[in-house]
C-alpha atoms as a PDB file:
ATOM      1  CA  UNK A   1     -97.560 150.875  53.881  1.00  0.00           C
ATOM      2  CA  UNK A   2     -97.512 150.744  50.021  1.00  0.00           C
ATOM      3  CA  UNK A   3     -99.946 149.446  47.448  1.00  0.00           C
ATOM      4  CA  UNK A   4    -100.193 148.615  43.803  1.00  0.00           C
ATOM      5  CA  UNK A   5    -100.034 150.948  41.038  1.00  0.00           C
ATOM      6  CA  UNK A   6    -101.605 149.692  37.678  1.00  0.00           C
ATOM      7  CA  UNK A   7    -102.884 151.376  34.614  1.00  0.00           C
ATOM      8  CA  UNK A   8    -106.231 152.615  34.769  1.00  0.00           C
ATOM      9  CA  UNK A   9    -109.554 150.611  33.119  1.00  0.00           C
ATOM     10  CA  UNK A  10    -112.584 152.632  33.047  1.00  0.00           C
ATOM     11  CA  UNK A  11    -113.801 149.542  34.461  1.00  0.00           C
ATOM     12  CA  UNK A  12    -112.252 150.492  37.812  1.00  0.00           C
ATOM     13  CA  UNK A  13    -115.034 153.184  38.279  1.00  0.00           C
ATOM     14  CA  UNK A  14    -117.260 151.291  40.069  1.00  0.00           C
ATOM     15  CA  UNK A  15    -114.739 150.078  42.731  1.00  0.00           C
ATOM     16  CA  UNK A  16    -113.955 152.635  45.946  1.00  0.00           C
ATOM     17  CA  UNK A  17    -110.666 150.946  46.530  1.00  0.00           C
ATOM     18  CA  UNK A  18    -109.637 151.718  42.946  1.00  0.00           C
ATOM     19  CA  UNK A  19    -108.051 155.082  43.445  1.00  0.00           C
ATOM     20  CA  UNK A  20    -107.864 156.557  39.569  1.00  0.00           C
ATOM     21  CA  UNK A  21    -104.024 158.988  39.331  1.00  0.00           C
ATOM     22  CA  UNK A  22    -103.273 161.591  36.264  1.00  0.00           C
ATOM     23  CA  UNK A  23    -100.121 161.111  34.615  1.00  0.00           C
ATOM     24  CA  UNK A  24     -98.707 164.300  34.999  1.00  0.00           C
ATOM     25  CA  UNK A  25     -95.856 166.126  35.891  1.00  0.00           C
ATOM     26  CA  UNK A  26     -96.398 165.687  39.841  1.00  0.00           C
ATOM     27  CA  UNK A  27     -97.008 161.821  39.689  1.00  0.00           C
ATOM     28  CA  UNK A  28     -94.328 161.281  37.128  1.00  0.00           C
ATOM     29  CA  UNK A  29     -96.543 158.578  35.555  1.00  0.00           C
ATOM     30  CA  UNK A  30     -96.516 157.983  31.967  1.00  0.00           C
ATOM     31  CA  UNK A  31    -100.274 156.853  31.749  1.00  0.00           C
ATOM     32  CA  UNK A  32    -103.224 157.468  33.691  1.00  0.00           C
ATOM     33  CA  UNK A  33    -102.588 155.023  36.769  1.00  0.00           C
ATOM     34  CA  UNK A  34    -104.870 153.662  39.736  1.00  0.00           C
ATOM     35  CA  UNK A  35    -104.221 152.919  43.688  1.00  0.00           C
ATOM     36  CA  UNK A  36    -105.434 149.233  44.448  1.00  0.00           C
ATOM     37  CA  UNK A  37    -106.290 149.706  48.351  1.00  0.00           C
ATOM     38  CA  UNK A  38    -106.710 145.390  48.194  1.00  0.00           C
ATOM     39  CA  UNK A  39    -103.081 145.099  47.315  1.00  0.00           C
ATOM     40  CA  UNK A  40    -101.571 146.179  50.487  1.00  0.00           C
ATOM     41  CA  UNK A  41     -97.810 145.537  51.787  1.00  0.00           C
ATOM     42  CA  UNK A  42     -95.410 146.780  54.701  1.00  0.00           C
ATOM     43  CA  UNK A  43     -92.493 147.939  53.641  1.00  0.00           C
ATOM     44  CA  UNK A  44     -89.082 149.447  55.494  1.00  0.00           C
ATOM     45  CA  UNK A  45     -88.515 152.998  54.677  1.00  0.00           C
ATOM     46  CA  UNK A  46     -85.135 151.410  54.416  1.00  0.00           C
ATOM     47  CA  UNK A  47     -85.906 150.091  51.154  1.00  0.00           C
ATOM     48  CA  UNK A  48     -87.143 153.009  49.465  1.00  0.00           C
ATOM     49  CA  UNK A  49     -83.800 154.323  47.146  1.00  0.00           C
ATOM     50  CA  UNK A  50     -85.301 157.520  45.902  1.00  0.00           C
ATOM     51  CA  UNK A  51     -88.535 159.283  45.439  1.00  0.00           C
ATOM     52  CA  UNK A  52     -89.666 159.128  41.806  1.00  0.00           C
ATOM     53  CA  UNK A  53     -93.418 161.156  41.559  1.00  0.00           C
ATOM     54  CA  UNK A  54     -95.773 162.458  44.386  1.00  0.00           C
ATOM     55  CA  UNK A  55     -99.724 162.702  44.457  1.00  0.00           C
ATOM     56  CA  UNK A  56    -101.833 165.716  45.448  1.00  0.00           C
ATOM     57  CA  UNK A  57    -103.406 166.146  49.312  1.00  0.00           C
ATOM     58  CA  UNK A  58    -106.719 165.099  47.316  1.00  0.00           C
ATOM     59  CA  UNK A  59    -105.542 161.846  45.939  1.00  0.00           C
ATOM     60  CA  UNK A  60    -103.575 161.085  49.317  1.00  0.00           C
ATOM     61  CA  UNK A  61    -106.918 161.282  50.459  1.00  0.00           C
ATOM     62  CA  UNK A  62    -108.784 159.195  48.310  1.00  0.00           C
ATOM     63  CA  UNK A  63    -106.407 156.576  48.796  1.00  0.00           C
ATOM     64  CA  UNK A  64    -106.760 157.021  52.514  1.00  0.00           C
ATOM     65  CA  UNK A  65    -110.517 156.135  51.941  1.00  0.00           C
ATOM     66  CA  UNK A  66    -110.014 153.712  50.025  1.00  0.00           C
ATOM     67  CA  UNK A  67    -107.645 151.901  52.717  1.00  0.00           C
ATOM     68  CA  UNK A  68    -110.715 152.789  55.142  1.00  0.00           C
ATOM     69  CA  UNK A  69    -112.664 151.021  53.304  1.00  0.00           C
ATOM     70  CA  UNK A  70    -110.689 147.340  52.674  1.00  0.00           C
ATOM     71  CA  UNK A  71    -109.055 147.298  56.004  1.00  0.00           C
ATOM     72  CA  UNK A  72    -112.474 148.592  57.870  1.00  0.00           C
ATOM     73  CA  UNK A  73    -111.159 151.207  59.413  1.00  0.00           C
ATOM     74  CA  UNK A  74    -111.846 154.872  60.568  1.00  0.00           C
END
């Protein structure tokens, strides 16, 4: 599954499905991103060319919540 990345709005902070990510060196991002758990696709691993950035086990997590949350799920 993938979802949308966007740049962060402080805005975002009252919405669980917004998933705020730091541009660092791990992510790769060039601004301070977010996770939109509504904006949810399938994709084939078969269309993936290369890995750009990661996330951390905590924002994995988050985002994992956050998909809890939209798709009601455990």
């Amino acid at each position: 599954m993938l979802t949308q990345t966007s740049e962060w709005k402080d805005r975002f902070d009252v919405a669980p499905w917004m998933v705020r990510i730091e541009a660092d060196n791990e992510s790769k991002l060039s601004k301070v991103s977010c996770v939109d758990c509504f904006q949810v696709r399938s994709v084939s691993v078969d269309r993936f060319i290369e890995k750009i950035g990661d996330v951390s086990g905590s924002v994995q997590y988050e985002i994992r919540s956050g998909l809890s949350k939209v798709l009601s799920i455990e």
